[in-house]
N, C-alpha and C. Protein backbone atom coordinates (compact mmCIF):
# COMPACT_ATOMS: atom_id res chain seq x y z
N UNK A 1 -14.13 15.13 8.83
CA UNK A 1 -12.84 15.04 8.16
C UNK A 1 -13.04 14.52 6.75
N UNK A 2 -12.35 15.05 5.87
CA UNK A 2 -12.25 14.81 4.57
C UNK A 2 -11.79 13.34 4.12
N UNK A 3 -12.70 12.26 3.12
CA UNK A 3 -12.29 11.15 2.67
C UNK A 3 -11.23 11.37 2.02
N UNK A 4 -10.14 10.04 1.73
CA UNK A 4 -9.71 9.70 0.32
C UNK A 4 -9.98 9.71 -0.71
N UNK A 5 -9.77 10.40 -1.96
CA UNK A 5 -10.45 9.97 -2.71
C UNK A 5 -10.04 8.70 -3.00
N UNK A 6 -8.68 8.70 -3.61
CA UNK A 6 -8.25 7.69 -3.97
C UNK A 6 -8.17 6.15 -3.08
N UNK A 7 -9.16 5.00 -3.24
CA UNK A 7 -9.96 4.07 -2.69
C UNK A 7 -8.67 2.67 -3.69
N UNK A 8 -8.75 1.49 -2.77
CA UNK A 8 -8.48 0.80 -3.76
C UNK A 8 -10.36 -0.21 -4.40
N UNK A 9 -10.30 0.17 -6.15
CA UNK A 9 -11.50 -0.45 -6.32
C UNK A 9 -11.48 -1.95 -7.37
N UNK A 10 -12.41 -2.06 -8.01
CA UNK A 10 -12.27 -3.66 -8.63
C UNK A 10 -12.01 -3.41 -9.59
N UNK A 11 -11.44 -2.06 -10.40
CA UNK A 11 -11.47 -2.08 -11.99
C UNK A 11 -9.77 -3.09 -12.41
N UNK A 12 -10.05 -3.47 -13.82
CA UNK A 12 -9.09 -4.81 -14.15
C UNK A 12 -7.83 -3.47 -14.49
N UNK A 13 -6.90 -4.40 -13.51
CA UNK A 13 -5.65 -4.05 -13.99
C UNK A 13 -5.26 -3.84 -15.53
N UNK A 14 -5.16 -5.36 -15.81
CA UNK A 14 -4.96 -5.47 -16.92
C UNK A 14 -6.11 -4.75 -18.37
N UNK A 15 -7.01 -3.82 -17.79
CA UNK A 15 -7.59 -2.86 -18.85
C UNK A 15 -6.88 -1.93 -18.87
N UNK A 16 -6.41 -1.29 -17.43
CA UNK A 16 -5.65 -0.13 -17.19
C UNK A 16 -4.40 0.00 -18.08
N UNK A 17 -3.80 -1.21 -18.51
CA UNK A 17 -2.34 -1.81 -19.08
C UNK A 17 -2.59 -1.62 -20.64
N UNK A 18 -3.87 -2.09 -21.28
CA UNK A 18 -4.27 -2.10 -22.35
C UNK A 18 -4.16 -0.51 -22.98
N UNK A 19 -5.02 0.56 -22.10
CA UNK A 19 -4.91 1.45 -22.05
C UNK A 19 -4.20 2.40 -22.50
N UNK A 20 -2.77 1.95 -22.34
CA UNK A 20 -1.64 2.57 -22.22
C UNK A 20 -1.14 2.52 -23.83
N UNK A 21 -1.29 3.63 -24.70
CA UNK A 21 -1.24 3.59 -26.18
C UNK A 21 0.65 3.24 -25.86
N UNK A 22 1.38 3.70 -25.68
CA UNK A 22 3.20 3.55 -25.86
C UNK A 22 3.05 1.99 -25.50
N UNK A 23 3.54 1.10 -26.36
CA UNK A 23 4.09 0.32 -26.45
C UNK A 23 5.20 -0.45 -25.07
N UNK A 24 6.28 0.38 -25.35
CA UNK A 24 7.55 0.51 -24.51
C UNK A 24 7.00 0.87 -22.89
N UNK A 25 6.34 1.89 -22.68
CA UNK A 25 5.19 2.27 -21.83
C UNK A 25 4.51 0.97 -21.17
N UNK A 26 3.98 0.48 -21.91
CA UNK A 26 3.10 -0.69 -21.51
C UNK A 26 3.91 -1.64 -20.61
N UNK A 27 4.96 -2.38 -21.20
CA UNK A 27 5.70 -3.19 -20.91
C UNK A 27 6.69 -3.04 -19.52
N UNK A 28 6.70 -1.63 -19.99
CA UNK A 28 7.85 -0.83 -18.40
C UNK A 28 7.01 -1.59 -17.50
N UNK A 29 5.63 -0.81 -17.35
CA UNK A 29 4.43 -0.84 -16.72
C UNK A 29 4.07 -2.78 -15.57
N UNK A 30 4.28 -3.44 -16.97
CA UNK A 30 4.33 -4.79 -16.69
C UNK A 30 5.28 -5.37 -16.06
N UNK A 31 6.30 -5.06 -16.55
CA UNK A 31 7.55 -4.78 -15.58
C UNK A 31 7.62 -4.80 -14.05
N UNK A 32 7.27 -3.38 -14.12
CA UNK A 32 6.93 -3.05 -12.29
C UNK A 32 6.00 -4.00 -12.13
N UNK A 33 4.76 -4.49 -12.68
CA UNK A 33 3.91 -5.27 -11.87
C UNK A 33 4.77 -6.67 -11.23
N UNK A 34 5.70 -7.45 -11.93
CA UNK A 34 6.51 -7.99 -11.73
C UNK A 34 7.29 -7.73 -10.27
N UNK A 35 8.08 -6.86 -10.24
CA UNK A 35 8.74 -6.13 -9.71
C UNK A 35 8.15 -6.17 -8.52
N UNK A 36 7.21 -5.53 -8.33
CA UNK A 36 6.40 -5.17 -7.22
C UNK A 36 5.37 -5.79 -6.35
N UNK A 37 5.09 -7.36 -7.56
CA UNK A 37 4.38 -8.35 -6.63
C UNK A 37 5.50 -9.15 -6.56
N UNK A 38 6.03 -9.37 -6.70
CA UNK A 38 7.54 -9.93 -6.08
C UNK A 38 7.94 -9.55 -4.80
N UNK A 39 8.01 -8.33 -4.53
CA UNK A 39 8.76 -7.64 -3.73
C UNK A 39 7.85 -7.73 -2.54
N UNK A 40 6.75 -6.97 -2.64
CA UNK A 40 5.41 -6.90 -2.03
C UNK A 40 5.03 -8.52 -1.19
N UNK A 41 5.06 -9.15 -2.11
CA UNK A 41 3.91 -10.70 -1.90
C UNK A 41 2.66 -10.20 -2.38
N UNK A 42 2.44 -9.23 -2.76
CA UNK A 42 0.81 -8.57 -2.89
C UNK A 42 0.26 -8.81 -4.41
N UNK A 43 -1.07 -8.80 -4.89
CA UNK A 43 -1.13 -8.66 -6.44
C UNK A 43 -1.58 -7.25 -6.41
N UNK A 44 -1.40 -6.71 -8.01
CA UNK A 44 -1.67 -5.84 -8.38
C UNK A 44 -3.32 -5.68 -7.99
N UNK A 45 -3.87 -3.77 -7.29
CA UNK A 45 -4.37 -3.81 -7.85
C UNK A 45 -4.58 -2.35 -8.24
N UNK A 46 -5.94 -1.88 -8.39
CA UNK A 46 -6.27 -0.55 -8.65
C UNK A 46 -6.80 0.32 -7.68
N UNK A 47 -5.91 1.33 -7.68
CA UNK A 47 -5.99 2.40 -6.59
C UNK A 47 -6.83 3.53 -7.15
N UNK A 48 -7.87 4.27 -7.33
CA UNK A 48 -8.75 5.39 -8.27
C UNK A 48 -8.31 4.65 -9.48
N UNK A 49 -8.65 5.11 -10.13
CA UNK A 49 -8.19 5.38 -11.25
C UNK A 49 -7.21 5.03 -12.88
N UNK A 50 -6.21 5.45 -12.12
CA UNK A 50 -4.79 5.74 -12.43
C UNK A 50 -3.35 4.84 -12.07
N UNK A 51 -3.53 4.57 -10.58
CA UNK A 51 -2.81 3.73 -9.57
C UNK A 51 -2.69 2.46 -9.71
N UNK A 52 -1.68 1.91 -10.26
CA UNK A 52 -2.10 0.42 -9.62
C UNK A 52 -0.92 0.39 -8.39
N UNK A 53 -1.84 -0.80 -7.31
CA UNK A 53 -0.87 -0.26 -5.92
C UNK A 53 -0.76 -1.91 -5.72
N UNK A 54 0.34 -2.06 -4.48
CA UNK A 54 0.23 -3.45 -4.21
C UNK A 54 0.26 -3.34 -2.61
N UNK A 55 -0.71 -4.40 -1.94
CA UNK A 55 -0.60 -4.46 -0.21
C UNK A 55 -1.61 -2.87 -0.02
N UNK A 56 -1.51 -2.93 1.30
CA UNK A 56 -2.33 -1.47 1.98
C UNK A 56 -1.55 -1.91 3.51
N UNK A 57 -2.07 -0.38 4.08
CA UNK A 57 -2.02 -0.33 5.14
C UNK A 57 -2.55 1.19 5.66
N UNK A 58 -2.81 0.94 7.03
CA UNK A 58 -3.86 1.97 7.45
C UNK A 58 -3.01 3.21 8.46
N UNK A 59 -2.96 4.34 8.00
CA UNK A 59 -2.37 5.07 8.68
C UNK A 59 -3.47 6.28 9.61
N UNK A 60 -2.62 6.90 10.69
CA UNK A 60 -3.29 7.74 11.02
C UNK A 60 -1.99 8.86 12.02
N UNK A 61 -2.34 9.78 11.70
CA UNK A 61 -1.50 10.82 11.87
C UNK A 61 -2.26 11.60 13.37
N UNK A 62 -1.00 12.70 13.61
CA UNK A 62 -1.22 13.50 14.96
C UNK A 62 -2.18 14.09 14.78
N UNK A 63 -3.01 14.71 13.88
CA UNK A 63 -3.92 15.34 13.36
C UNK A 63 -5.71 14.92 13.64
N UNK A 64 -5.46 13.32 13.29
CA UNK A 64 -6.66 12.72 13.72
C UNK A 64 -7.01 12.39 12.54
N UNK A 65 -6.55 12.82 11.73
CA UNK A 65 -6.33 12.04 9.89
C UNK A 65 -6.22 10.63 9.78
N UNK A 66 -7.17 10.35 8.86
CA UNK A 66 -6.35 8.35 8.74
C UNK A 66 -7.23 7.76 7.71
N UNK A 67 -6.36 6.50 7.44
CA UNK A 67 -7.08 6.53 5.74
C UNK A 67 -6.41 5.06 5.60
N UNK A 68 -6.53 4.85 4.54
CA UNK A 68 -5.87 3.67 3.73
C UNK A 68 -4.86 3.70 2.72
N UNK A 69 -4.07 3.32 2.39
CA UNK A 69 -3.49 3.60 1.06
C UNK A 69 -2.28 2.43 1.07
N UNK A 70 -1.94 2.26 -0.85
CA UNK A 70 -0.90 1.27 -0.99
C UNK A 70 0.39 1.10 -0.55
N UNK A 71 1.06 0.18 -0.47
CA UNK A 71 2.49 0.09 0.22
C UNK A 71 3.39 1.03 -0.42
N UNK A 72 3.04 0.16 -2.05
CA UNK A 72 3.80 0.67 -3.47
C UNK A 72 3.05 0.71 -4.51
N UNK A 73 3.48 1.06 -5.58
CA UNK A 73 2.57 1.33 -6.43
C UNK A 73 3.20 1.61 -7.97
N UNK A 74 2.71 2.33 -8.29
CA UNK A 74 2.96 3.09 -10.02
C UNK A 74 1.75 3.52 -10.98
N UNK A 75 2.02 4.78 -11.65
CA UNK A 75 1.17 5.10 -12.71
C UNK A 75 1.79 5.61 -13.65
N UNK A 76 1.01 5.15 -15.04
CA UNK A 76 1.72 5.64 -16.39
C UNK A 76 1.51 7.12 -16.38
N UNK A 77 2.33 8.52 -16.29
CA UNK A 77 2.02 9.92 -16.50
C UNK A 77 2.43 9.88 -17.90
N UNK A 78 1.74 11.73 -18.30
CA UNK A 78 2.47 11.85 -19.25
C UNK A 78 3.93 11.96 -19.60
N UNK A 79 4.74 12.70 -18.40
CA UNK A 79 5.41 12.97 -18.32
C UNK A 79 6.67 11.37 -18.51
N UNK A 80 5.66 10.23 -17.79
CA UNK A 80 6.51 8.95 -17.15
C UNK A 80 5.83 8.82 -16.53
N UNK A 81 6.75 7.81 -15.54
CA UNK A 81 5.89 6.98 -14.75
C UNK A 81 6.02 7.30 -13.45
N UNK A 82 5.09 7.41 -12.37
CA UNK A 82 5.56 7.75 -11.40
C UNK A 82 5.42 6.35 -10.09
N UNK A 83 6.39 6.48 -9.49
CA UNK A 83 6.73 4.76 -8.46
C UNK A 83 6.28 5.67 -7.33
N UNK A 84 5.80 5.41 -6.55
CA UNK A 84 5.41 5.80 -5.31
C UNK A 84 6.30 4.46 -3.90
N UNK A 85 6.80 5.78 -3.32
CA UNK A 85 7.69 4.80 -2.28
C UNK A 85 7.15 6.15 -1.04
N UNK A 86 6.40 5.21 -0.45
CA UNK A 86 5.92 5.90 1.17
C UNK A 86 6.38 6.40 2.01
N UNK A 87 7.76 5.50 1.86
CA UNK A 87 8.68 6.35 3.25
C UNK A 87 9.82 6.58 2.63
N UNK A 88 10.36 7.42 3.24
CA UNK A 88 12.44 7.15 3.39
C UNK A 88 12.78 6.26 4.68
N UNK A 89 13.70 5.56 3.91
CA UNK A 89 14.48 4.94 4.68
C UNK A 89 15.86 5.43 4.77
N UNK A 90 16.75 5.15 6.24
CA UNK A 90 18.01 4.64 6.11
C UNK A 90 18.92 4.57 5.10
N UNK A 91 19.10 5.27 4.25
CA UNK A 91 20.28 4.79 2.91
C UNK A 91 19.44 4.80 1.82
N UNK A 92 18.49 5.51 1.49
CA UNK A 92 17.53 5.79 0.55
C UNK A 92 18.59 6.88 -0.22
N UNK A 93 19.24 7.79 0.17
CA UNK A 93 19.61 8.47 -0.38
C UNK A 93 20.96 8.67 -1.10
N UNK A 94 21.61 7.00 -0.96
CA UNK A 94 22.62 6.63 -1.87
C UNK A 94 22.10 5.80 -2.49
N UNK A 95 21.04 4.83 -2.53
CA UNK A 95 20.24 4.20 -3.70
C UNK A 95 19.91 5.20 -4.63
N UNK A 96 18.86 6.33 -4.44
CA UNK A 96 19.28 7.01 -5.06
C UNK A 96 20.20 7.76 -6.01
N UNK A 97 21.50 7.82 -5.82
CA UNK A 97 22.41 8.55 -6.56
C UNK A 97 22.96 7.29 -7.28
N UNK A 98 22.57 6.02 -7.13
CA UNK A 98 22.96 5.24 -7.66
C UNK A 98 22.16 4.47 -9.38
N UNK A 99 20.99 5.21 -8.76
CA UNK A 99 19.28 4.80 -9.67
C UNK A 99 19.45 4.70 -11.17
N UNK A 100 20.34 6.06 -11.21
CA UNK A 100 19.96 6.48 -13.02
C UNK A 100 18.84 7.81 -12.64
N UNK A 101 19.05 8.25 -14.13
CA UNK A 101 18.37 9.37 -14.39
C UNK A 101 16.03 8.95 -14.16
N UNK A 102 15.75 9.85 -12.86
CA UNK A 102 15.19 10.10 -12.20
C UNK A 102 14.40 11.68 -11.41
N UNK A 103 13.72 11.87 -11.14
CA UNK A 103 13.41 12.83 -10.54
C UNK A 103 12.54 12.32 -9.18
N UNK A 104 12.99 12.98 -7.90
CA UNK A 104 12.33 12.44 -6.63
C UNK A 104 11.52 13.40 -6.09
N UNK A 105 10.29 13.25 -5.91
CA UNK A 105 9.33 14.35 -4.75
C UNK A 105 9.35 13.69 -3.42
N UNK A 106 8.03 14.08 -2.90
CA UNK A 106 8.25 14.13 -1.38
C UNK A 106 7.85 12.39 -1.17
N UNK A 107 7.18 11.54 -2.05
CA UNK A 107 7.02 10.07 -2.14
C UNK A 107 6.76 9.27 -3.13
N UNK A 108 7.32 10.52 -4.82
CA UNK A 108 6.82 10.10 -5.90
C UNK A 108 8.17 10.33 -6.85
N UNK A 109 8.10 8.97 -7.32
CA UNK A 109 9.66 9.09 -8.09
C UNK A 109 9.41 8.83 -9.50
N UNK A 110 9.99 9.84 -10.27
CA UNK A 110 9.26 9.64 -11.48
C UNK A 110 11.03 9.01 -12.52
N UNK A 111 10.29 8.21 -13.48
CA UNK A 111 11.27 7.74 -14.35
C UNK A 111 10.52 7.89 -15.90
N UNK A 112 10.82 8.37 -16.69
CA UNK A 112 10.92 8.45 -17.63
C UNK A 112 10.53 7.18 -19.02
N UNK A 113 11.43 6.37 -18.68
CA UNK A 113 11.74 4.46 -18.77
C UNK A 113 12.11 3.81 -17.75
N UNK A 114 11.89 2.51 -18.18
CA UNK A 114 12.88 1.90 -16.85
C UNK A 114 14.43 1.42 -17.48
N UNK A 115 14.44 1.78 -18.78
CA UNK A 115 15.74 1.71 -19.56
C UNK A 115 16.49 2.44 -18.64
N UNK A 116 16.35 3.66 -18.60
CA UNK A 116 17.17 5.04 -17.80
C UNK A 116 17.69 4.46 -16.37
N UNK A 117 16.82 3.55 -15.63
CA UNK A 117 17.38 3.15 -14.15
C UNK A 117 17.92 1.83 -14.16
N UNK A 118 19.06 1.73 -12.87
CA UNK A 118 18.83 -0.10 -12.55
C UNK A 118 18.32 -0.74 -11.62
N UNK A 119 17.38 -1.44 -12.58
CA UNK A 119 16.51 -1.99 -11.55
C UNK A 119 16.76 -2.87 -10.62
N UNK A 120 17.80 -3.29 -10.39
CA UNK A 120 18.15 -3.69 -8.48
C UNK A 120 18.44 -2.88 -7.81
N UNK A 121 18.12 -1.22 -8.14
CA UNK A 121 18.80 -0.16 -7.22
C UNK A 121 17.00 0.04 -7.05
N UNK A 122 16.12 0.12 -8.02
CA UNK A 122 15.06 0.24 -7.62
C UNK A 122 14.37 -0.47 -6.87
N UNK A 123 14.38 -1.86 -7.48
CA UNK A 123 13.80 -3.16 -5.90
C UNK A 123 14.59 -2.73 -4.56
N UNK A 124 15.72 -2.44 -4.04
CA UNK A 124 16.31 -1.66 -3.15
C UNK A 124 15.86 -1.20 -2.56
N UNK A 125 15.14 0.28 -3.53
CA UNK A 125 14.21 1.52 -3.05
C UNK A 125 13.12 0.90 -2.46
N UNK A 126 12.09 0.41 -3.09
CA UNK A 126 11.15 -0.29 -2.94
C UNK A 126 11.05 -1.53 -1.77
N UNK A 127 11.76 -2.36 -1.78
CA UNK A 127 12.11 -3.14 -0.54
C UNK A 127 12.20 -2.18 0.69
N UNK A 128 12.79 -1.27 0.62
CA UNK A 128 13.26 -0.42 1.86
C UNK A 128 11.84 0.75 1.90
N UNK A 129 11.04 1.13 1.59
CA UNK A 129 9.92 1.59 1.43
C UNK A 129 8.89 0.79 2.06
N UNK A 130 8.86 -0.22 1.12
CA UNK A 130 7.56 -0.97 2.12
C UNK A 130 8.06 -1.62 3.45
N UNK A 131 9.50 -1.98 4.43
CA UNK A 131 9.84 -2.33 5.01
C UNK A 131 9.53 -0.60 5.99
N UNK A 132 9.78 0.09 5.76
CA UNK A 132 10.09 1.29 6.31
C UNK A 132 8.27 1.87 6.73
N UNK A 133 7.61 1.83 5.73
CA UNK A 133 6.08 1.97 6.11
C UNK A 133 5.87 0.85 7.13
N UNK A 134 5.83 -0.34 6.94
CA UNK A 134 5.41 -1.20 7.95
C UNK A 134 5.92 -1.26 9.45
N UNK A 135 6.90 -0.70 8.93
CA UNK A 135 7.64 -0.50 10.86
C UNK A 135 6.49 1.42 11.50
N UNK A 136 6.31 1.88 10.32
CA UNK A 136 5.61 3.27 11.24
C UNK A 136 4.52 2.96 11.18
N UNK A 137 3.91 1.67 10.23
CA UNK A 137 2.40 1.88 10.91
C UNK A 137 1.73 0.31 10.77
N UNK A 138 2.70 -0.68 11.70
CA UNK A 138 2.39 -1.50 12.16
C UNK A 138 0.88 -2.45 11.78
């Protein structure tokens, strides 16, 4: 069966942050780290690359698949930023309509700024995400 790539490894957060030429960008960025070791209890760290994630947990599917990966997370795209929320929950989908301007995939929510959202609709999301992973995989 095929690895993860994406591993959590030791590279410094805070290079990853440096990194980040936008200004406004940066700070969003710092933001969520806030945000998310708050929420979490977890510290930041680095997931490949790209990722910074907070907490883990180990899943494994009907398949015989299974791996590791972060509760929550975020990465600077070009596009924005993308928040990674693992599960749906329960009422995810009026937090949502409540968020601000957003775009949602199947566990990747991208924002633009965090000007554009409010962020107690996002700790919301996020609270109910990592609450929602931990109940499916114990």
């Amino acid at each position: 069966m095929a690895e993860n790539k994406t591993k959590q490894t030791e590279t410094s957060v805070e290079a990853y942050l440096d990194a980040i030429d936008d200004e406004t960008r940066r700070q969003d960025c710092r933001e969520l780290i806030k945000l998310m070791s708050r929420v979490s209890g977890q510290p930041p760290k680095m997931w490949g690359t790209s990722i910074v994630g907070f907490g883990s947990y180990h899943y494994r599917y009907d398949s015989g698949r299974e791996g590791d990966c972060h509760l929550t997370g975020f990465s600077s795209r070009k596009s924005g930023i993308s928040i990674y929320l693992m599960a749906y929950f329960d009422g995810h989908t009026q937090f949502l309509e409540q968020l601000g301007k957003h775009k949602m995939g199947k566990s990747c929510l991208t924002v633009r700024r965090l000007s554009d959202v409010r962020l107690d609709v996002l700790e919301q999301l996020v609270v109910g995400s990592i609450a929602e992973t931990m109940r499916r995989y114990p």
